[in-house]
PDB file of N, CA and C in Angstrom:
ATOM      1  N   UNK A   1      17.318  10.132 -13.122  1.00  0.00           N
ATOM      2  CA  UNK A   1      16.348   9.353 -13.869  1.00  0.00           C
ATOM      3  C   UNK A   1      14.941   9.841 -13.513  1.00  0.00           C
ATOM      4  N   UNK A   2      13.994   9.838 -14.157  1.00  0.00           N
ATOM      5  CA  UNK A   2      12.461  10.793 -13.958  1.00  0.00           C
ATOM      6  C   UNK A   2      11.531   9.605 -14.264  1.00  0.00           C
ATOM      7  N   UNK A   3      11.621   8.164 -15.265  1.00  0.00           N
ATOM      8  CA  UNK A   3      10.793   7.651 -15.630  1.00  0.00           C
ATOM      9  C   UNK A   3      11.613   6.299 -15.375  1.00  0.00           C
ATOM     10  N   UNK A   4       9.906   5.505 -14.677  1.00  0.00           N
ATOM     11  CA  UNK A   4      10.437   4.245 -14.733  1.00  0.00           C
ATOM     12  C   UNK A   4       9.036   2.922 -15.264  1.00  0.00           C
ATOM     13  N   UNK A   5       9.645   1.860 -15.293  1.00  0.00           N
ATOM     14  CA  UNK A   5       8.658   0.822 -15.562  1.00  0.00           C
ATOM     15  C   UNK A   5       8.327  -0.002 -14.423  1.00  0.00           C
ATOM     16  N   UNK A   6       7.299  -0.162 -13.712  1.00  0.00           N
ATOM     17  CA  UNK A   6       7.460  -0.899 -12.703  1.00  0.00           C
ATOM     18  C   UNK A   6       7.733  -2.694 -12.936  1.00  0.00           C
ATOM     19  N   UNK A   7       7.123  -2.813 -14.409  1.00  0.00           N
ATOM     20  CA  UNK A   7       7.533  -4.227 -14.150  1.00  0.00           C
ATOM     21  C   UNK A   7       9.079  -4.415 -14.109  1.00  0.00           C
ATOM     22  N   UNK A   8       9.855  -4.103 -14.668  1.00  0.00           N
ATOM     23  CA  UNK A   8      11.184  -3.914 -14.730  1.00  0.00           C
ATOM     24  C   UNK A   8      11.722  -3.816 -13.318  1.00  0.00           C
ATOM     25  N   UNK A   9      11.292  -3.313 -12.489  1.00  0.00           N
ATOM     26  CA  UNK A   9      11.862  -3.343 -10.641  1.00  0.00           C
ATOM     27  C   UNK A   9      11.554  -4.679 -10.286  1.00  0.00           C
ATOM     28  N   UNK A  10      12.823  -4.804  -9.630  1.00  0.00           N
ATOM     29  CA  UNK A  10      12.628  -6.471  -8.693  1.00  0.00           C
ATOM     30  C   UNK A  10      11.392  -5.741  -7.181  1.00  0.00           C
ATOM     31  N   UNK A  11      10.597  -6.996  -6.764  1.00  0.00           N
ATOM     32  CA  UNK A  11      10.037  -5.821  -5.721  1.00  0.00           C
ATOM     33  C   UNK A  11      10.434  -6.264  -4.665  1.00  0.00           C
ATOM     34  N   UNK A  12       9.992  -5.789  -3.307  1.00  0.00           N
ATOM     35  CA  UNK A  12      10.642  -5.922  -2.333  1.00  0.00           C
ATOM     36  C   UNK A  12       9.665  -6.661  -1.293  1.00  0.00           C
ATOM     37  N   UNK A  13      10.080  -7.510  -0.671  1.00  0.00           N
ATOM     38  CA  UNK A  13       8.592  -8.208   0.177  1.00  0.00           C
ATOM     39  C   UNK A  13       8.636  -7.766   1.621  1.00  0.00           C
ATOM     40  N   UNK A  14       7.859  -7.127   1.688  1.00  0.00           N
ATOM     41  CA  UNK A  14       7.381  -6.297   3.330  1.00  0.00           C
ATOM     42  C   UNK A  14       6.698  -7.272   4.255  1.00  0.00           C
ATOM     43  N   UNK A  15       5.683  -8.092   4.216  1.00  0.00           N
ATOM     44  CA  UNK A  15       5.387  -9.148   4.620  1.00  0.00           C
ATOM     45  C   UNK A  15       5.095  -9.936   4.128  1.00  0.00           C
ATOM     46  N   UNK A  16       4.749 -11.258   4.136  1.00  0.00           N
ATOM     47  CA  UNK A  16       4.714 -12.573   3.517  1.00  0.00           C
ATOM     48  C   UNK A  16       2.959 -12.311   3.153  1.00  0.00           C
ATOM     49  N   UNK A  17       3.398 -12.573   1.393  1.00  0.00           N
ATOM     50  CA  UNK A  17       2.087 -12.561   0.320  1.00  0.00           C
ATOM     51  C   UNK A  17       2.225 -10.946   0.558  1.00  0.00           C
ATOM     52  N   UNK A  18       2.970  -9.813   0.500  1.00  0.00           N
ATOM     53  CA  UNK A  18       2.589  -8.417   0.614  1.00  0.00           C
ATOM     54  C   UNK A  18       4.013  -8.437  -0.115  1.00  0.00           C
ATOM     55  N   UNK A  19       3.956  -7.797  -1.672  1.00  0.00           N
ATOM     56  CA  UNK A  19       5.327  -7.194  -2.168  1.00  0.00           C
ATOM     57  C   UNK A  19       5.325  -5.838  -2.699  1.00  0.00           C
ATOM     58  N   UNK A  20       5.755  -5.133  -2.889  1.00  0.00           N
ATOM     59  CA  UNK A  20       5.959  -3.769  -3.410  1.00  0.00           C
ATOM     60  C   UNK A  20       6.894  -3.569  -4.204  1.00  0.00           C
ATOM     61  N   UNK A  21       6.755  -2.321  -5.507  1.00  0.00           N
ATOM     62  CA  UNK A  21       7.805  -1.693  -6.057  1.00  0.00           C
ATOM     63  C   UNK A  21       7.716  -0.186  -5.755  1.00  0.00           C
ATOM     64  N   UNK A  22       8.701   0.346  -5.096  1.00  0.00           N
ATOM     65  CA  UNK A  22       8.782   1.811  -4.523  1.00  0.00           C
ATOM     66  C   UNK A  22       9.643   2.367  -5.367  1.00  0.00           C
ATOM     67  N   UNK A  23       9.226   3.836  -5.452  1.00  0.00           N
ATOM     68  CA  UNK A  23       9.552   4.548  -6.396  1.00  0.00           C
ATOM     69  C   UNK A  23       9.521   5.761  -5.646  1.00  0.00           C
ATOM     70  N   UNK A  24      10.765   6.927  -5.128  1.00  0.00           N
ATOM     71  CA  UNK A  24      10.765   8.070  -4.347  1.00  0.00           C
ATOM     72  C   UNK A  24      11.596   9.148  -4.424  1.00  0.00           C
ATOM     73  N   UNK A  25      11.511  10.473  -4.333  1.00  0.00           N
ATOM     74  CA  UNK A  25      12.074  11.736  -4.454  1.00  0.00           C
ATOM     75  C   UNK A  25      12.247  12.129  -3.382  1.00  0.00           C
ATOM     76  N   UNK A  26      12.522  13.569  -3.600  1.00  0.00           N
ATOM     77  CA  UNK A  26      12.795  14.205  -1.472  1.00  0.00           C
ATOM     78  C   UNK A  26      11.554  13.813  -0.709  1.00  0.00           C
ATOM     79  N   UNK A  27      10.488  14.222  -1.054  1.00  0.00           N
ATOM     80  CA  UNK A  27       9.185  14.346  -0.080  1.00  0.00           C
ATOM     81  C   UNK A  27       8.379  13.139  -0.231  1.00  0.00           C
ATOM     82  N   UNK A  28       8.328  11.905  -0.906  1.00  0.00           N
ATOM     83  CA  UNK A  28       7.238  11.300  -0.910  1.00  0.00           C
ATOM     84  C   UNK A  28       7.852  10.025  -1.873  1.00  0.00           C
ATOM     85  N   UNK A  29       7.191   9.135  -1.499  1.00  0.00           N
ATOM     86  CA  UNK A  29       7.273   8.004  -2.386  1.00  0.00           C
ATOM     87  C   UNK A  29       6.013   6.959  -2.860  1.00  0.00           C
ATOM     88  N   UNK A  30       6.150   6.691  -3.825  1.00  0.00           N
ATOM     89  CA  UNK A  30       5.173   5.868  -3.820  1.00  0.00           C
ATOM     90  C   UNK A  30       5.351   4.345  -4.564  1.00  0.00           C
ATOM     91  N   UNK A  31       4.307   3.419  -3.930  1.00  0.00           N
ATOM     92  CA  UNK A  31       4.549   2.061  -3.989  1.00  0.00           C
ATOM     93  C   UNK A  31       3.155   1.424  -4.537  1.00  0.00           C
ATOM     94  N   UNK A  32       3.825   0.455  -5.872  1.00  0.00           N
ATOM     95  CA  UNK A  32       3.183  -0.630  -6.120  1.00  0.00           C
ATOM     96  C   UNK A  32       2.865  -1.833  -5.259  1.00  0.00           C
ATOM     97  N   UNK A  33       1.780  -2.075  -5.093  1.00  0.00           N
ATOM     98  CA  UNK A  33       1.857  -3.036  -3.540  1.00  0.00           C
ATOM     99  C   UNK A  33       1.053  -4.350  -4.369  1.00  0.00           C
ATOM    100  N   UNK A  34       1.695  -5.510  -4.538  1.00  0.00           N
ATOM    101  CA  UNK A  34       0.713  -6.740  -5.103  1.00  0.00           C
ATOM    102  C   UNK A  34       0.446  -7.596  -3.752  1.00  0.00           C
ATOM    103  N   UNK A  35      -0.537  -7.600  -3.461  1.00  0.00           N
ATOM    104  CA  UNK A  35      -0.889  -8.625  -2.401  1.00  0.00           C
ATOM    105  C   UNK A  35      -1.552  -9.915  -2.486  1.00  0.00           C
ATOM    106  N   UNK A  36      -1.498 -10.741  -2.034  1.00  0.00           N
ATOM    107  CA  UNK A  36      -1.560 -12.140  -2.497  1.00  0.00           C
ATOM    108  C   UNK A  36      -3.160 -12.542  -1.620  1.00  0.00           C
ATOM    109  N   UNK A  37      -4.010 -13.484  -2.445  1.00  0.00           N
ATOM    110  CA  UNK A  37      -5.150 -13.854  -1.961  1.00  0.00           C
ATOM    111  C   UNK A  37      -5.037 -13.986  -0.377  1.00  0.00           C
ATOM    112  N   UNK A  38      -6.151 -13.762   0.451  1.00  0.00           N
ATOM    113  CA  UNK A  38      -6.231 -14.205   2.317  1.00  0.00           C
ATOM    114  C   UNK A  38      -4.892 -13.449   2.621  1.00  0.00           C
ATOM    115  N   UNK A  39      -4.670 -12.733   2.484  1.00  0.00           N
ATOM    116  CA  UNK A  39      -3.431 -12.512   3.403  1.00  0.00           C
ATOM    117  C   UNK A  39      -4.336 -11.210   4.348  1.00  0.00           C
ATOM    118  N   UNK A  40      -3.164 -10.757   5.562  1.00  0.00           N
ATOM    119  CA  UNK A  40      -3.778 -10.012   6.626  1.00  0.00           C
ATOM    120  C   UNK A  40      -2.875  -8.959   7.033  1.00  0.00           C
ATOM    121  N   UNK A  41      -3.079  -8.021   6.588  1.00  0.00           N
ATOM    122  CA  UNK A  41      -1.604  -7.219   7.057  1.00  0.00           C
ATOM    123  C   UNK A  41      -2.602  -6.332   8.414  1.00  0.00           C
ATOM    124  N   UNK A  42      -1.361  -6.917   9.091  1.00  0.00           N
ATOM    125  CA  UNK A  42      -2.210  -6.590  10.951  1.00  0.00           C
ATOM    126  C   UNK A  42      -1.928  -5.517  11.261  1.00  0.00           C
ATOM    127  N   UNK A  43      -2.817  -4.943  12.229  1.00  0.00           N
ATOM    128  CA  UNK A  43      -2.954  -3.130  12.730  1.00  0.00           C
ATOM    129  C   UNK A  43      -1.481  -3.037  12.866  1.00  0.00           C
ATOM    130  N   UNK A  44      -1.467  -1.503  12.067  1.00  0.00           N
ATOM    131  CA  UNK A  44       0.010  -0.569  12.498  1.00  0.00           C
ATOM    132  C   UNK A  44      -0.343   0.725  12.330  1.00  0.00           C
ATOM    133  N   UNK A  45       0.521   1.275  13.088  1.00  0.00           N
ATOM    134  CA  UNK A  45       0.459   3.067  12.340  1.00  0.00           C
ATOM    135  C   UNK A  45       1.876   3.186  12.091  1.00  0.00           C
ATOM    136  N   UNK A  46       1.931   4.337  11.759  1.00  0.00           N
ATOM    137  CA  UNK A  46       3.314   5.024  11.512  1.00  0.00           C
ATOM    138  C   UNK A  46       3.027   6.762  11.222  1.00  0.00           C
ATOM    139  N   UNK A  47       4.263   7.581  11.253  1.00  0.00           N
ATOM    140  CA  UNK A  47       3.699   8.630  11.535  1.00  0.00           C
ATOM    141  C   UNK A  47       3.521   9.276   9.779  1.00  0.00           C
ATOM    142  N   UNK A  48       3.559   8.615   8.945  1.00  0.00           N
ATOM    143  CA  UNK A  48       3.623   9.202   7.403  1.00  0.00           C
ATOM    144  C   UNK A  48       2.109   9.148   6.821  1.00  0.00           C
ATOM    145  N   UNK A  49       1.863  10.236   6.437  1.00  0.00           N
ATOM    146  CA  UNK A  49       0.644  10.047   5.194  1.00  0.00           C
ATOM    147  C   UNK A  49       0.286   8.898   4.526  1.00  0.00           C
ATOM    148  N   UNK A  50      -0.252   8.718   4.214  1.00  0.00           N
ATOM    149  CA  UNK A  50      -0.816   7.492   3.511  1.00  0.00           C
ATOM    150  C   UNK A  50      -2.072   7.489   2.567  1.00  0.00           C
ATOM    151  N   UNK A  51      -1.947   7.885   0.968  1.00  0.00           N
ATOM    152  CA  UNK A  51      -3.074   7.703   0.713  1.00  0.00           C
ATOM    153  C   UNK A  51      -2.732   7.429  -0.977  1.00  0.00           C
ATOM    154  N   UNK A  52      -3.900   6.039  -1.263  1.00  0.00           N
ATOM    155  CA  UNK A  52      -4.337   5.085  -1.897  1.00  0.00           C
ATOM    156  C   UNK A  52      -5.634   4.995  -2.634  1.00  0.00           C
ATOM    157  N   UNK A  53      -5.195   4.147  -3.947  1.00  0.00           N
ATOM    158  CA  UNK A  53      -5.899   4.114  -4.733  1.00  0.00           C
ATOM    159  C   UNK A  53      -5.793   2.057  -4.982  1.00  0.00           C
ATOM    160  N   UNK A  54      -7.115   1.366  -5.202  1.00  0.00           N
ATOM    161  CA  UNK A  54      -6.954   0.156  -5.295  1.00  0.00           C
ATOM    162  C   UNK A  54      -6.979   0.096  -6.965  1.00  0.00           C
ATOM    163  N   UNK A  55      -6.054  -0.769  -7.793  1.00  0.00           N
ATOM    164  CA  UNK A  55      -5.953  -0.950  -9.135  1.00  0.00           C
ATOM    165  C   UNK A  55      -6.409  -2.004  -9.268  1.00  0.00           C
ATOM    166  N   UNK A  56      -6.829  -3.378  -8.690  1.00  0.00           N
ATOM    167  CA  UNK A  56      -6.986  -4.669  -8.882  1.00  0.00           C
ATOM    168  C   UNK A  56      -7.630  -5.450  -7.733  1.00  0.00           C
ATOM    169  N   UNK A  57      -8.787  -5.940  -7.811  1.00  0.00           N
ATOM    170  CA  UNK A  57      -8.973  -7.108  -6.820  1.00  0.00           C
ATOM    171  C   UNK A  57      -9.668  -6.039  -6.009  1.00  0.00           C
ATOM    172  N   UNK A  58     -10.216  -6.779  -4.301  1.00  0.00           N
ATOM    173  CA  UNK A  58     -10.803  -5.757  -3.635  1.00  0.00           C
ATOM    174  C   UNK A  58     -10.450  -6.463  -2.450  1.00  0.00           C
ATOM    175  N   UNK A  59     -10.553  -5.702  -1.493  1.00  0.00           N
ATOM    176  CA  UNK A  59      -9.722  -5.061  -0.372  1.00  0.00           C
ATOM    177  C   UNK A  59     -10.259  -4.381   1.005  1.00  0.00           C
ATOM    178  N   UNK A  60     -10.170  -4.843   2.065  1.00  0.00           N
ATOM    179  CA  UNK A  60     -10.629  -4.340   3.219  1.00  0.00           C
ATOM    180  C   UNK A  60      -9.832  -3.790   4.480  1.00  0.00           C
ATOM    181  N   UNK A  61     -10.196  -2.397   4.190  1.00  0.00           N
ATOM    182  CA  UNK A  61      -9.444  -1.679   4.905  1.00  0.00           C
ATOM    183  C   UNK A  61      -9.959  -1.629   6.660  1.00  0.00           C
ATOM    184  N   UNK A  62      -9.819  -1.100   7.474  1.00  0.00           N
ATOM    185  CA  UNK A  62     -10.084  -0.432   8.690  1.00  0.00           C
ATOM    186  C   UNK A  62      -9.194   0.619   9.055  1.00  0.00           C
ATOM    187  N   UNK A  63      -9.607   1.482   9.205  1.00  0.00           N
ATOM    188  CA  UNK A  63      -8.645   2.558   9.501  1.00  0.00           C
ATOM    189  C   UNK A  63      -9.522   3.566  10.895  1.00  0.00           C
ATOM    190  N   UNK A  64      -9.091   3.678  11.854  1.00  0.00           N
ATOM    191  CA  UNK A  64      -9.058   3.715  12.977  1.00  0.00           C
ATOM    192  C   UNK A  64     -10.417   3.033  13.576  1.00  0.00           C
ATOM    193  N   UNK A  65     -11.570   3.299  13.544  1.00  0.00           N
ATOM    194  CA  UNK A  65     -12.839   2.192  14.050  1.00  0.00           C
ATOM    195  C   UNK A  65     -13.894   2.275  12.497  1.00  0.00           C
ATOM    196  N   UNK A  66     -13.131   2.663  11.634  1.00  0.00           N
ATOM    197  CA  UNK A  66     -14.335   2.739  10.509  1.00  0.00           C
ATOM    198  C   UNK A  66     -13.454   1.469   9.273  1.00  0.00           C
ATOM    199  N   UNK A  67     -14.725   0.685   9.079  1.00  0.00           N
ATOM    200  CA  UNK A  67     -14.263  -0.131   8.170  1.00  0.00           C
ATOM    201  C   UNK A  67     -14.818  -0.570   6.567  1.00  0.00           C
ATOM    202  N   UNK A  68     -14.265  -0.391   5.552  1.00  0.00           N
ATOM    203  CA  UNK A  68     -14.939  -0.729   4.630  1.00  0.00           C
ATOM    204  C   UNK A  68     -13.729  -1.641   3.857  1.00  0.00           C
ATOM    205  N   UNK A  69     -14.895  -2.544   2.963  1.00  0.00           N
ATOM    206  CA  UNK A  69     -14.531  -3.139   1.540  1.00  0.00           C
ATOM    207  C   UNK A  69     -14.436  -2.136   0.315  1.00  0.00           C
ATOM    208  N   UNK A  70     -13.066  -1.969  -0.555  1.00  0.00           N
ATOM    209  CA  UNK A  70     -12.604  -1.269  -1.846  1.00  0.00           C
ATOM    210  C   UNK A  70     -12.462  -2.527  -2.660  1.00  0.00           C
ATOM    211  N   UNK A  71     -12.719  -1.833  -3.870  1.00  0.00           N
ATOM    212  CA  UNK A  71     -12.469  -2.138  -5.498  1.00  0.00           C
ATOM    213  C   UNK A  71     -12.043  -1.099  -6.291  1.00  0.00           C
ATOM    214  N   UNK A  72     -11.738  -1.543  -7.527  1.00  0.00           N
ATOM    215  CA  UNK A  72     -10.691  -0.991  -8.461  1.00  0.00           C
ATOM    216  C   UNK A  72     -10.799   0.840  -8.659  1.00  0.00           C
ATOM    217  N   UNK A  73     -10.670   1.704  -8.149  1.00  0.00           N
ATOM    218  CA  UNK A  73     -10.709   3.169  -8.292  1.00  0.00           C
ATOM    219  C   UNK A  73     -11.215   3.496  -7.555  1.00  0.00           C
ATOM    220  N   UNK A  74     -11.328   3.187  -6.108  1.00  0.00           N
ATOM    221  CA  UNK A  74     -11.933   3.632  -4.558  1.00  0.00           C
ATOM    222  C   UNK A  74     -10.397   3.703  -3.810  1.00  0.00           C
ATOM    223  N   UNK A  75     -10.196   5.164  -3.270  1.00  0.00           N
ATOM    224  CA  UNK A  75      -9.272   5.754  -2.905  1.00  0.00           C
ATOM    225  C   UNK A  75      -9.572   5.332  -1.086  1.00  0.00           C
ATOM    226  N   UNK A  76      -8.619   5.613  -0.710  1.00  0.00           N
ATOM    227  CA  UNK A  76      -8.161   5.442   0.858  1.00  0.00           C
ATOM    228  C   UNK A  76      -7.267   6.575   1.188  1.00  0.00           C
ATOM    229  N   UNK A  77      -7.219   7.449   2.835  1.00  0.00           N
ATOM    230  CA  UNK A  77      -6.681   8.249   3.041  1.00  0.00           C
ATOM    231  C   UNK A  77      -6.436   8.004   4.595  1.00  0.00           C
ATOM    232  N   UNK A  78      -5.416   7.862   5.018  1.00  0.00           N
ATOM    233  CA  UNK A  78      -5.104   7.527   6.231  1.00  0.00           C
ATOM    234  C   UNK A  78      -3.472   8.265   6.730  1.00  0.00           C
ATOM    235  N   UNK A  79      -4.463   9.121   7.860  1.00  0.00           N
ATOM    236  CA  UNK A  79      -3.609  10.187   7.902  1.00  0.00           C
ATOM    237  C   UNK A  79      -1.985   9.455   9.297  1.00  0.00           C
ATOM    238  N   UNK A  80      -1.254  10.448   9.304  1.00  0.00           N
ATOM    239  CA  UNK A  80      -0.174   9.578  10.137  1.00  0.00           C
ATOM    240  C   UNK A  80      -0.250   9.214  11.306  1.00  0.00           C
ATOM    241  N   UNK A  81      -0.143   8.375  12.065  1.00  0.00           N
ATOM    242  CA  UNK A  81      -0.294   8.187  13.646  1.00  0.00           C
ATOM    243  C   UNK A  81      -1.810   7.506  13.843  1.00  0.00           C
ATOM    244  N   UNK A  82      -2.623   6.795  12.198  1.00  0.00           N
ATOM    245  CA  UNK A  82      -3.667   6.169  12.811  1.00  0.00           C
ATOM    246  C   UNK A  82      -3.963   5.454  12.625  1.00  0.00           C
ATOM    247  N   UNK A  83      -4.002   4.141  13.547  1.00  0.00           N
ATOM    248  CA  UNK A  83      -4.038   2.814  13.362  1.00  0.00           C
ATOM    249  C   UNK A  83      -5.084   1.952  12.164  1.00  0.00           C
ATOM    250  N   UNK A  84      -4.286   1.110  11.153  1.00  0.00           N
ATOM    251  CA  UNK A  84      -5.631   0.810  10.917  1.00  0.00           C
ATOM    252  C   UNK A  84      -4.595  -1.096  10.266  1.00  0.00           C
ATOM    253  N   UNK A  85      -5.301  -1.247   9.306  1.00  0.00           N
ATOM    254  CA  UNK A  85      -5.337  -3.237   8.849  1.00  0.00           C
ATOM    255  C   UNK A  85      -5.809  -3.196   7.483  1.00  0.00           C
ATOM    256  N   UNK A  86      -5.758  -4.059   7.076  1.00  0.00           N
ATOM    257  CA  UNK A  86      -6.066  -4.731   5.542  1.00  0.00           C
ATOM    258  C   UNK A  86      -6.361  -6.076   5.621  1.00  0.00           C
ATOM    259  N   UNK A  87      -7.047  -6.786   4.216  1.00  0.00           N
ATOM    260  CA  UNK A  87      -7.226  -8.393   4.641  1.00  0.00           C
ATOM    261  C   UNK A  87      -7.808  -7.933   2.825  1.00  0.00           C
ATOM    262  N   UNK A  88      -7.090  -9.194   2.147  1.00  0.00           N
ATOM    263  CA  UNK A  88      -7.584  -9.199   1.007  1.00  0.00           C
ATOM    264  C   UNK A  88      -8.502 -11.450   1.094  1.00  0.00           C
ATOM    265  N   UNK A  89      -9.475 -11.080  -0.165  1.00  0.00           N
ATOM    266  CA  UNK A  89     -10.018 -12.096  -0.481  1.00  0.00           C
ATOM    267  C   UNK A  89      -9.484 -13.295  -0.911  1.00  0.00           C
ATOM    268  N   UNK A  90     -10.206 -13.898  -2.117  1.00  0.00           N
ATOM    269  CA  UNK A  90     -10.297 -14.854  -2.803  1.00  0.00           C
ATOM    270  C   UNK A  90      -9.178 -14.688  -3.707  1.00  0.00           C
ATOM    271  N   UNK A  91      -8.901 -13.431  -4.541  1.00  0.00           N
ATOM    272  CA  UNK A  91      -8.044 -13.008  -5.473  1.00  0.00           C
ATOM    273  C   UNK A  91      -7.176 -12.146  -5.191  1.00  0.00           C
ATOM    274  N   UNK A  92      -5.874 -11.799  -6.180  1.00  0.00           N
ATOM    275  CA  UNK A  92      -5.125 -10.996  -5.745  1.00  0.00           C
ATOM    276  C   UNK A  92      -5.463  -9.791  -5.477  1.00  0.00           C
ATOM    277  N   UNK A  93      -4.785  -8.623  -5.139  1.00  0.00           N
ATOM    278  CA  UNK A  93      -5.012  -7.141  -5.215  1.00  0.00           C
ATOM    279  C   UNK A  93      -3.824  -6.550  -5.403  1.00  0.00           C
ATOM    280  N   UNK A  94      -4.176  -5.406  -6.083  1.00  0.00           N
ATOM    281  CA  UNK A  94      -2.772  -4.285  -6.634  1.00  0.00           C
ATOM    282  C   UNK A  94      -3.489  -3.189  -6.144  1.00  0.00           C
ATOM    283  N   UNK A  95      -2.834  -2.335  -5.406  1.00  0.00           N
ATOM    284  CA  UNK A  95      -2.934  -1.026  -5.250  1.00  0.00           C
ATOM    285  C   UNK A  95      -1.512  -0.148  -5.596  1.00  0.00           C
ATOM    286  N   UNK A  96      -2.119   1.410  -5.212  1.00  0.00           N
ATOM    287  CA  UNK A  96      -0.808   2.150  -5.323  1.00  0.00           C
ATOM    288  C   UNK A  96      -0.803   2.853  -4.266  1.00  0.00           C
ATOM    289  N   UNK A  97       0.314   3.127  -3.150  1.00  0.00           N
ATOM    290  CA  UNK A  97       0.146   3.993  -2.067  1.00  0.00           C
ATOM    291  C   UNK A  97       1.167   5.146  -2.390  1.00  0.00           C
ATOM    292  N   UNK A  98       0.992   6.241  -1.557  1.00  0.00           N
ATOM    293  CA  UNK A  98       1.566   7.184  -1.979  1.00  0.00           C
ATOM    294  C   UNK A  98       1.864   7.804  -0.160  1.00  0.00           C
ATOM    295  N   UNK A  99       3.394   7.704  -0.063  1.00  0.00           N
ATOM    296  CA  UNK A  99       3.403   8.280   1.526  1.00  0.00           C
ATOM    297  C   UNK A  99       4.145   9.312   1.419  1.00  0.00           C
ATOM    298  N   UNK A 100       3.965   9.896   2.557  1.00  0.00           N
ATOM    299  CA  UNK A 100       4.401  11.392   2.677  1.00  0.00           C
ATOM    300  C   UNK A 100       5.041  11.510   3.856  1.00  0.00           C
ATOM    301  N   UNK A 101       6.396  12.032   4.676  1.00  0.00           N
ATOM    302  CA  UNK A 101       7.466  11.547   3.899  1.00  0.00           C
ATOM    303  C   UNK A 101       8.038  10.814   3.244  1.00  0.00           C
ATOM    304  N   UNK A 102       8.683  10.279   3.118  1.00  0.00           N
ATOM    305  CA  UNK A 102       9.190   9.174   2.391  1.00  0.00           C
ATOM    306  C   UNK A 102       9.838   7.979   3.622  1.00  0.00           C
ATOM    307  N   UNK A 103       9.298   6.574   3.586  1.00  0.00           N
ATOM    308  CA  UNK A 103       8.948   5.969   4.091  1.00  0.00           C
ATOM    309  C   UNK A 103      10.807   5.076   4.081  1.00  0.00           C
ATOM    310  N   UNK A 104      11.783   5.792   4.926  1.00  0.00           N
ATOM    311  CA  UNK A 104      13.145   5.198   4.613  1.00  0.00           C
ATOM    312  C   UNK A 104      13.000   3.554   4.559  1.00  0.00           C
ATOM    313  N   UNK A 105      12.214   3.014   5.256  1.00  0.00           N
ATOM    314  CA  UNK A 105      12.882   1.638   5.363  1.00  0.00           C
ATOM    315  C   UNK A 105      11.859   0.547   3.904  1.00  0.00           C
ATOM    316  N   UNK A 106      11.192   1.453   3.293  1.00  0.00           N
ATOM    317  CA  UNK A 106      10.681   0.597   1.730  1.00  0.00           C
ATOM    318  C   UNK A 106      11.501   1.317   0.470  1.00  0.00           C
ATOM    319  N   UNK A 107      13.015   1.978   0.758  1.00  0.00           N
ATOM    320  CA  UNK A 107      13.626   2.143  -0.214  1.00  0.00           C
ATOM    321  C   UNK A 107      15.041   1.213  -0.314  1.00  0.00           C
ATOM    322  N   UNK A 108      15.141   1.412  -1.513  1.00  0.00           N
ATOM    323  CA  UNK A 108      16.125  -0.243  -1.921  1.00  0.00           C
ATOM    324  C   UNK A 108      16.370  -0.198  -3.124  1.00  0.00           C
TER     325      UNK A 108
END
C-alpha cells in the first residue's frame, strides 16, 4: 500500500492528551501528533532523528537549553540523544514528526 488517509487511522495514544497516527517504511516514519490544550510532554531523548513541522495551534518546544514558542509552518530539528520537552496552550496543536529510524514502539 503507498497511500493513505490519516483520518481513516484509529490513532494511537502515547501519553495522556498526546495521540498520533504513524505511518512507516524501512528507514523512517512519520507521525500525525494531535495534542490536547495544557498538556506537557516531559524531557526525553531517544537516539532517533526527529524533525518537525507544526500544522495547528502553537507550541513550545525546548530542545537541549534553547527554548522557543512555534506556530503553524515553523519547523523543529532535534537531533538523536538530545534532551528536550513540549507544553502546548490554550488550544489544540497538530504537528507532523518525521523520525529517522523508525521509531519500533509507535508502530501498530
Amino acid at each position: 500500500m503507498y497511500f493513505y488517509d490519516p483520518s481513516q487511522r484509529q490513532p494511537k495514544e502515547l501519553l495522556a492528551g498526546i495521540n498520533a497516527r504513524t505511518f512507516w517504511g524501512e528507514k523512517m516514519l512519520v507521525a500525525v501528533v494531535d495534542l490536547e490544550p495544557h498538556v506537557h510532554l516531559p524531557r526525553h531523548s531517544h537516539p532517533h532523528e526527529q524533525v518537525g513541522i507544526v500544522l495547528e495551534g502553537e507550541i513550545e518546544f525546548t530542545v537541549g537549553d534553547e527554548k522557543k514558542r512555534l506556530g503553524p509552518g515553523d519547523v523543529y530539528v532535534i537531533p538523536g540523544g538530545v534532551e528536550h520537552d513540549a507544553r502546548t496552550f490554550d488550544h489544540p496543536v497538530r504537528v507532523m514528526d518525521v523520525f529517522s529510524p523508525v521509531r519500533e514502539e509507535y508502530k501498530y
